[in-house]
N, C-alpha and C. Protein backbone atom coordinates (compact mmCIF):
# COMPACT_ATOMS: atom_id res chain seq x y z
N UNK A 1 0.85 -1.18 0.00
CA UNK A 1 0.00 0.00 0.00
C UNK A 1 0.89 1.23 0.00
N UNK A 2 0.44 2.20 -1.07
CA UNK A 2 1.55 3.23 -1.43
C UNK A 2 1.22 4.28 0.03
N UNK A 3 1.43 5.23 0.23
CA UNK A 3 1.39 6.53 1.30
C UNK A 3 0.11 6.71 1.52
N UNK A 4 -0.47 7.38 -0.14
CA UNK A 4 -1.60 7.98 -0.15
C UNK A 4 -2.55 6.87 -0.14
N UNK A 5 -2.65 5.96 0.04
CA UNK A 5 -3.66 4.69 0.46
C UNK A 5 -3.73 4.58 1.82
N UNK A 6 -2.08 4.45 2.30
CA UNK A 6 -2.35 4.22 3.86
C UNK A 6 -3.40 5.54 4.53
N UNK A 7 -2.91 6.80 4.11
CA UNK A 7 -3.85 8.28 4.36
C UNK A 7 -4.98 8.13 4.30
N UNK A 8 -5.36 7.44 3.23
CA UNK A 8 -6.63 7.42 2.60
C UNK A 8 -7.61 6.25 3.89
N UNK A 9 -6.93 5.24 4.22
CA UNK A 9 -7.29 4.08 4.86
C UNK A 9 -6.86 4.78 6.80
N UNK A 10 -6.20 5.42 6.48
CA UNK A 10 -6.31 6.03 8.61
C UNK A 10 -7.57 6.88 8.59
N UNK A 11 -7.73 7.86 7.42
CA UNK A 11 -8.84 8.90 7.31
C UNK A 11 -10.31 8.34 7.30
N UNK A 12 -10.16 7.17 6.63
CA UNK A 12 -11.22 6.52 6.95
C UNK A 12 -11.27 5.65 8.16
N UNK A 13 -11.19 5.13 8.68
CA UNK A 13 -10.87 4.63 10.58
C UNK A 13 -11.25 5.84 11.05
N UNK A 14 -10.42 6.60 11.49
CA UNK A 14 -10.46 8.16 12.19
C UNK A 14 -12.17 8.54 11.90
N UNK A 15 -12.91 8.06 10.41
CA UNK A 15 -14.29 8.88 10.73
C UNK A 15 -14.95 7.75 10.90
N UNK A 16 -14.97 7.02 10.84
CA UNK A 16 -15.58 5.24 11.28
C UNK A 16 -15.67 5.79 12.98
N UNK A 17 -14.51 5.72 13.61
CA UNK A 17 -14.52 5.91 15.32
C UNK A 17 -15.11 7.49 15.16
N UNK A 18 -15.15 8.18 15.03
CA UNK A 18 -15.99 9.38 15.48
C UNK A 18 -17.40 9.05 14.78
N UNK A 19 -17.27 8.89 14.12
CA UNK A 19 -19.29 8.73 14.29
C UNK A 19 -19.65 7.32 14.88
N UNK A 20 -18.65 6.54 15.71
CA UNK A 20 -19.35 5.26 16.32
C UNK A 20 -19.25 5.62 17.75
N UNK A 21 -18.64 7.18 18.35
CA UNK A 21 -18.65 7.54 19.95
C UNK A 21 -19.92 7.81 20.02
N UNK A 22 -20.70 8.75 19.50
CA UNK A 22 -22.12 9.06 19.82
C UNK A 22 -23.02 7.90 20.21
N UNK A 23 -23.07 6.98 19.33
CA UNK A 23 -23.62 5.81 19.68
C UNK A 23 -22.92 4.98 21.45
N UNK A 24 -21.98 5.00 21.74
CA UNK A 24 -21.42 4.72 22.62
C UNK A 24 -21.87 4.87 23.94
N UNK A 25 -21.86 6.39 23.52
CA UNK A 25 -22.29 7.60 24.70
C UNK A 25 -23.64 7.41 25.35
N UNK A 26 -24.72 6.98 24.03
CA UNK A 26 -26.25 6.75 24.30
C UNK A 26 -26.24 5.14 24.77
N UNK A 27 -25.49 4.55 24.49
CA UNK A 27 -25.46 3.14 25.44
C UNK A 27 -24.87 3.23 26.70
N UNK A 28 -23.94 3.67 27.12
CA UNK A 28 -23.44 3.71 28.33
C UNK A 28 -23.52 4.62 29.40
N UNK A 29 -24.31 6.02 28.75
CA UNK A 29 -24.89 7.03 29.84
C UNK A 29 -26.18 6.67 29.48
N UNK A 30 -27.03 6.92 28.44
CA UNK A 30 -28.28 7.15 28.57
C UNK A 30 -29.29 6.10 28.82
N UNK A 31 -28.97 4.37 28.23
CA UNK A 31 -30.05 3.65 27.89
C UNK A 31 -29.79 3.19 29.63
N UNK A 32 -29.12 3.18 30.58
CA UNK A 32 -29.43 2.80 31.58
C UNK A 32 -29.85 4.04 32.12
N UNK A 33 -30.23 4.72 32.43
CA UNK A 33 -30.71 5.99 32.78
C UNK A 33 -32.15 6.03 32.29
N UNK A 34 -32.71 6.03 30.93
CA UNK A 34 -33.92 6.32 30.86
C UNK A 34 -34.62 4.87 29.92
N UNK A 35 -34.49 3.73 30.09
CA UNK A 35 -34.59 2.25 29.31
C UNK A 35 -36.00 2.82 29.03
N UNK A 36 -37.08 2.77 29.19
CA UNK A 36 -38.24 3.45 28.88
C UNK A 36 -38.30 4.17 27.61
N UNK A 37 -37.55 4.61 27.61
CA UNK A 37 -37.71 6.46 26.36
C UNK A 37 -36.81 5.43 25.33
N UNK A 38 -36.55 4.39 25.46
CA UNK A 38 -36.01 3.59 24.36
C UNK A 38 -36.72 1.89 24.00
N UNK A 39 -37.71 1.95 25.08
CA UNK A 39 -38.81 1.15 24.46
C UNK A 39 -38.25 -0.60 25.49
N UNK A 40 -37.79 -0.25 26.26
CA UNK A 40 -36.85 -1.59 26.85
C UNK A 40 -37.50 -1.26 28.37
N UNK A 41 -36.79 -2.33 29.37
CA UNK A 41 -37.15 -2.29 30.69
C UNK A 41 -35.52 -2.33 31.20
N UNK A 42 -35.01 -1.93 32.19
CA UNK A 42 -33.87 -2.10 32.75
C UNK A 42 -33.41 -3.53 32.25
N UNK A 43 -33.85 -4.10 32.56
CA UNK A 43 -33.09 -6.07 32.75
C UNK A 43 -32.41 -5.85 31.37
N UNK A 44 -33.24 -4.84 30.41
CA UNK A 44 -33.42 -5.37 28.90
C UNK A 44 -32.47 -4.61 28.54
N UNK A 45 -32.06 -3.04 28.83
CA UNK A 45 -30.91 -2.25 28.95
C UNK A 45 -29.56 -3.08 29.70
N UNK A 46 -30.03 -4.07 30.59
CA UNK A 46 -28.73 -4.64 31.12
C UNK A 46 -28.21 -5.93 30.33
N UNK A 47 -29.22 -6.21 29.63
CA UNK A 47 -28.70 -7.60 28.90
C UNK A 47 -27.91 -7.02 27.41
N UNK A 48 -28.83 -5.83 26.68
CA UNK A 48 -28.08 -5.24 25.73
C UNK A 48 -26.71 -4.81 25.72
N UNK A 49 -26.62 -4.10 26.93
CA UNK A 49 -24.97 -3.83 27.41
C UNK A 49 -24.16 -4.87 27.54
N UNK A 50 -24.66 -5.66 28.11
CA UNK A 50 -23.71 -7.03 28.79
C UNK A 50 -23.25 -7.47 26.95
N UNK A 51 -24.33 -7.93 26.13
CA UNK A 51 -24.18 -8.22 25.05
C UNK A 51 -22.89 -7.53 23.80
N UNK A 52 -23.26 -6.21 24.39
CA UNK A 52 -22.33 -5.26 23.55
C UNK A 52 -21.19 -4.93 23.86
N UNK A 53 -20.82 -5.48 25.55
CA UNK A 53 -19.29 -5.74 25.72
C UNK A 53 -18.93 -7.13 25.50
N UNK A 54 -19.96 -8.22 25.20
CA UNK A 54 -19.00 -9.28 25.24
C UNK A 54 -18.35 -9.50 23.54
N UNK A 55 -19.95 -8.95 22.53
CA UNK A 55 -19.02 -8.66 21.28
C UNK A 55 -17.94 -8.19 21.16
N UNK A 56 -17.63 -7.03 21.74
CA UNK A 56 -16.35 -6.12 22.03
C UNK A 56 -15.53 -7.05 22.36
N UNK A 57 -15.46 -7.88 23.82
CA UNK A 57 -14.28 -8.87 23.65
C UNK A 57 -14.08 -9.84 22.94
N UNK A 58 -14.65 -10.18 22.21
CA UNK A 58 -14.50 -11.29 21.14
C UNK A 58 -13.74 -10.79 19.68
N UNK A 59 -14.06 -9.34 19.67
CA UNK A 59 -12.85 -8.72 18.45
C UNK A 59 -12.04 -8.56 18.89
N UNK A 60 -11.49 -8.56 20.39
CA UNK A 60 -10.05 -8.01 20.23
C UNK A 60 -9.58 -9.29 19.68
């Protein structure tokens, strides 16, 4: 991969992770905070989370 590919391929990562924090933010402050206003019950906010870190460890 020449320079301007690798550039081309960090620039894209770099906006991949900034538009995937927002989403982050609303899972880990908000959906346990208001599970309701997102159509879930707590248990259901706690199983989603649990779910979405164990994907997380399975990519590293």
């Amino acid at each position: 991969m020449d320079v301007a590919g690798a550039d081309r391929a960090t620039r894209h990562a770099a906006l991949a992770m900034a538009f995937s924090l927002p989403g982050d933010i609303v899972l880990y402050l908000l959906l346990p905070l208001f599970p309701a206003e997102f159509g879930l019950t707590l248990p259901e906010a706690g199983l989603l989370l649990a779910a979405n870190r164990l994907v997380r460890i399975e990519n590293l």
